[in-house]
C-alpha atoms as a PDB file:
ATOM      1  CA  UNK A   1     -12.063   8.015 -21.574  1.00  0.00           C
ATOM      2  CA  UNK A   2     -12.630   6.016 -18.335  1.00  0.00           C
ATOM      3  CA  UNK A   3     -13.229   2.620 -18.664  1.00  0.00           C
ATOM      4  CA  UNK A   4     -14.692  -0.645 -16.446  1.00  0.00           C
ATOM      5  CA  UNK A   5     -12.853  -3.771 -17.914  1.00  0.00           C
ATOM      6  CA  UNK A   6     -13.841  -3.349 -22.067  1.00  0.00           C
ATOM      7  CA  UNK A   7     -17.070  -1.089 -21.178  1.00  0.00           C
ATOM      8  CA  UNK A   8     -16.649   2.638 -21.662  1.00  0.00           C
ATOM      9  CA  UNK A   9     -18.496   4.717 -18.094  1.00  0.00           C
ATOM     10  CA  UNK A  10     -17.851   8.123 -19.766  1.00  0.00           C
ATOM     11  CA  UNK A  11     -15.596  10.328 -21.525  1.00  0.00           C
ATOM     12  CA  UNK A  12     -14.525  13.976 -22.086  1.00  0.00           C
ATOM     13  CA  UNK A  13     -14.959  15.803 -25.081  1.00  0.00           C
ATOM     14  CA  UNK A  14     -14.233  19.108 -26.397  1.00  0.00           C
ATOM     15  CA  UNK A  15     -15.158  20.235 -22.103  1.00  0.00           C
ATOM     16  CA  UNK A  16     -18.157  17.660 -22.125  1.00  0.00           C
ATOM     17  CA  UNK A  17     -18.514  14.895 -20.600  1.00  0.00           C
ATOM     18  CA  UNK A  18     -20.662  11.822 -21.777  1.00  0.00           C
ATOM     19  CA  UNK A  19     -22.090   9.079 -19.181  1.00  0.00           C
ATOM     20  CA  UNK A  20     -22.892   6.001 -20.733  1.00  0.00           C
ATOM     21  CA  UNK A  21     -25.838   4.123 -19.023  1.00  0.00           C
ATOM     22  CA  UNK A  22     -26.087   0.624 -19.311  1.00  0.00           C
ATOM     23  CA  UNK A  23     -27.996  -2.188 -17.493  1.00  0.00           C
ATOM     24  CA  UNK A  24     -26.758  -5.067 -14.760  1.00  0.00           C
ATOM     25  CA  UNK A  25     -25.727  -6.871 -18.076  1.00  0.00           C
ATOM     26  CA  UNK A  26     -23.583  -4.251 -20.016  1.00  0.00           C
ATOM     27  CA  UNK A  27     -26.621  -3.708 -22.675  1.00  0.00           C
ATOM     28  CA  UNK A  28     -26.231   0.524 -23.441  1.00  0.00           C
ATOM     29  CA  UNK A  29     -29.259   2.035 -22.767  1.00  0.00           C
ATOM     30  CA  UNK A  30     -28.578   5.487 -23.456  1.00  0.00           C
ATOM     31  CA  UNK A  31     -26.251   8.646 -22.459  1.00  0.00           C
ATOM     32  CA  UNK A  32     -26.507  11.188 -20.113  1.00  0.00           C
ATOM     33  CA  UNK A  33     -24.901  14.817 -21.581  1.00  0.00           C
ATOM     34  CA  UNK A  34     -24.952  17.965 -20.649  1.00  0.00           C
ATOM     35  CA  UNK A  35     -26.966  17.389 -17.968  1.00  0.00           C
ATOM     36  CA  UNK A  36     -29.782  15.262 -20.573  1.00  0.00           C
ATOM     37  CA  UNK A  37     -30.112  11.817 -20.601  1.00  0.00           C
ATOM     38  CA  UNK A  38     -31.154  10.448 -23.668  1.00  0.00           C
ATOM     39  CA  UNK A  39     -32.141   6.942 -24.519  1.00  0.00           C
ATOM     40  CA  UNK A  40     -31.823   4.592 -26.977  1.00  0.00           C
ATOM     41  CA  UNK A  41     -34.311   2.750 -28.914  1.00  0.00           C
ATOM     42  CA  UNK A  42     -33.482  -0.482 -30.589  1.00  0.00           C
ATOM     43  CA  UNK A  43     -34.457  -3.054 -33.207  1.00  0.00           C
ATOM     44  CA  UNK A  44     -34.435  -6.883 -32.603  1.00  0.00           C
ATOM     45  CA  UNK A  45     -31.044  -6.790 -34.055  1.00  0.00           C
ATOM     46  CA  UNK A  46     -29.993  -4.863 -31.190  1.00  0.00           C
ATOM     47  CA  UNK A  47     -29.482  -1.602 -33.428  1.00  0.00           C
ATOM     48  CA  UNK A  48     -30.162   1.756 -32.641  1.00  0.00           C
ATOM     49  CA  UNK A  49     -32.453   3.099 -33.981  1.00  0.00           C
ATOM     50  CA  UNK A  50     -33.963   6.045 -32.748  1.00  0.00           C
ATOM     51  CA  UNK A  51     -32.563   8.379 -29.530  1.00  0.00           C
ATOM     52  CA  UNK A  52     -35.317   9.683 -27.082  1.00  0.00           C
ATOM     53  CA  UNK A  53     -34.642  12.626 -24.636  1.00  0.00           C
ATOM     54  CA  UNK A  54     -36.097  12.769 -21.126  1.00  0.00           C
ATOM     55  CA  UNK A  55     -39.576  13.121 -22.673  1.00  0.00           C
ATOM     56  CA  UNK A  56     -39.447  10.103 -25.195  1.00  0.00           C
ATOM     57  CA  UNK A  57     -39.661  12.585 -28.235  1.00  0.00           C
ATOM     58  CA  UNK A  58     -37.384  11.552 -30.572  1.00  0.00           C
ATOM     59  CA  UNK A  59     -34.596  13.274 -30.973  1.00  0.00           C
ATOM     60  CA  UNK A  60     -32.762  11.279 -33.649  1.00  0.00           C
ATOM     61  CA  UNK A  61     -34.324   8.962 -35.919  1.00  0.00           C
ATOM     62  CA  UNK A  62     -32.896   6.091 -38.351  1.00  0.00           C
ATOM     63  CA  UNK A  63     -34.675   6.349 -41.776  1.00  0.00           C
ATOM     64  CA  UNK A  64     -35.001   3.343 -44.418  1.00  0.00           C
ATOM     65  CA  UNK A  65     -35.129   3.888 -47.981  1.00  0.00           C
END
């Protein structure tokens, strides 16, 4: 893990490494892995809630029950 002050830039696992991208203010935006960046979508409570590849098709999605 390589770290700026308490914000994690990216780590290695299992031979991958993950790229955390994150604004001028620290807010995470996404990932970029494998070569893919995927972004995050969040709710006013700053959750995430869904995770969008390249093409904004969801990839993951939160549901409520």
């Amino acid at each position: 893990m390589y770290a700026n002050g308490t914000s994690i830039i990216f780590e290695e696992r299992n031979n991958n490494v993950i790229y955390y991208i994150r604004n001028s203010v620290e807010d995470l935006l996404g990932i970029k892995y494998n070569n893919n960046i995927y972004y995050y979508v969040k709710n006013l409570q700053n959750d995430i809630i869904s995770i969008k590849d390249s093409d904004f098709k969801n990839k993951v999605c939160q549901s409520v029950k």
